[in-house]
Protein backbone atom coordinates (compact mmCIF):
# COMPACT_ATOMS: atom_id res chain seq x y z
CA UNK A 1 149.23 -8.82 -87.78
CA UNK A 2 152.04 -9.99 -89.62
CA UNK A 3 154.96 -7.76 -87.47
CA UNK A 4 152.66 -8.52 -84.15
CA UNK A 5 153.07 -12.48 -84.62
CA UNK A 6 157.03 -11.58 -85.55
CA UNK A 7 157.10 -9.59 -81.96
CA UNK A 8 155.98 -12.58 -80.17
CA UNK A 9 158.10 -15.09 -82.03
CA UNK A 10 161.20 -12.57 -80.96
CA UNK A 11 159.86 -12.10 -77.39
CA UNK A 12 160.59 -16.46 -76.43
CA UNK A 13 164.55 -15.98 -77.11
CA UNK A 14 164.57 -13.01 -74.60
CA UNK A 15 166.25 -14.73 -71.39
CA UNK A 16 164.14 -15.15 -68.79
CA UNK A 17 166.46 -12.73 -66.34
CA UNK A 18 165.48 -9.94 -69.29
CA UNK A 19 161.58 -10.13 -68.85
CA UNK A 20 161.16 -7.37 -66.48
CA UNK A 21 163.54 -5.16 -68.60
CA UNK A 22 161.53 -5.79 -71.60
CA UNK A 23 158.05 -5.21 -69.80
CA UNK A 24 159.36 -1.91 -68.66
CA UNK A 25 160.21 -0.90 -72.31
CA UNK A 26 156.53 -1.73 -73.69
CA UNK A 27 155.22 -0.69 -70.95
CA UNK A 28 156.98 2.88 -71.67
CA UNK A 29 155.95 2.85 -75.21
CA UNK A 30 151.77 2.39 -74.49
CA UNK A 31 150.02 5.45 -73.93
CA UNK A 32 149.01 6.43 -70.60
CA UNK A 33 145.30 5.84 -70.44
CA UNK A 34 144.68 5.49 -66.93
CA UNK A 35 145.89 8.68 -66.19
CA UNK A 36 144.11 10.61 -69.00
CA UNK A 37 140.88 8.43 -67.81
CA UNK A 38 142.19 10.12 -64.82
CA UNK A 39 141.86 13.61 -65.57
CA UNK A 40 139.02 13.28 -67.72
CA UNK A 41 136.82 12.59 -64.95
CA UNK A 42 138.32 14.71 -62.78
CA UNK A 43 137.63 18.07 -65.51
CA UNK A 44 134.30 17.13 -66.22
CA UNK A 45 133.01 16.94 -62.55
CA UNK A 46 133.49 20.49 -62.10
CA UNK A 47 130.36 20.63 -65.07
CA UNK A 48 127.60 22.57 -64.01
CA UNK A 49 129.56 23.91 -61.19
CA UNK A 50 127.61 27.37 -61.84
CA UNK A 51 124.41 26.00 -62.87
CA UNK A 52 122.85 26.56 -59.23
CA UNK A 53 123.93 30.50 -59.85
CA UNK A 54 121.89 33.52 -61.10
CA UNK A 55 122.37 35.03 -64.35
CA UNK A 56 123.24 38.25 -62.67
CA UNK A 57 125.73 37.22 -60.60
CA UNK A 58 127.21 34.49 -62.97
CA UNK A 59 127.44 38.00 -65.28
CA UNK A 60 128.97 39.53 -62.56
CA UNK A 61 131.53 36.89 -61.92
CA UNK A 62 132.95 37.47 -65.93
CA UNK A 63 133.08 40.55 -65.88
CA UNK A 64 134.97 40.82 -62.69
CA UNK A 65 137.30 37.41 -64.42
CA UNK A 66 137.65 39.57 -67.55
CA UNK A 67 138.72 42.81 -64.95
CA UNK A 68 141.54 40.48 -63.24
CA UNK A 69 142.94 38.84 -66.28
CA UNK A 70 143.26 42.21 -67.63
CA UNK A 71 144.83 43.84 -65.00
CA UNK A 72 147.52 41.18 -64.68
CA UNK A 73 148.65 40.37 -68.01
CA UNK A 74 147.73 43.57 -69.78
CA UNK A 75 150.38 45.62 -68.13
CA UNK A 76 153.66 47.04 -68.89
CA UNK A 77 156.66 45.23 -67.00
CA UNK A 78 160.24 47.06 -66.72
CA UNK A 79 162.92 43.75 -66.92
């Protein structure tokens, strides 16, 4: 608390024509929660997103993922 209540005491000699300046730099330092609240929601609605499918086919659909990812990035490439 002690360096928080030294901040502030700092913060009333910065000129008034400096606030915005200075609001951009904290604002740059805090970490961007929004946008991580953000993406958080947006990941986890896609959850369940193959509960209304059959074992079988959900089966199906890895093996066929595990055919593709092997196909692509198992391979030899001449450079």
């Amino acid at each position: 608390m002690l360096i928080l209540n030294n901040i502030l005491k700092e913060i009333k000699d910065v000129p008034v024509n400096r606030l915005e300046e200075l609001y951009q730099l904290i604002h740059s330092l805090t970490p961007k929660t929004k946008q991580s609240d953000s993406l958080r929601k947006k990941i986890l609605s896609f959850g369940g997103a193959f509960g209304d499918m059959s074992e079988k086919d959900y089966a199906d659909y890895l093996n066929q993922t595990k055919k593709v990812r092997t196909q692509l990035f198992d391979r030899n490439i001449d450079l």
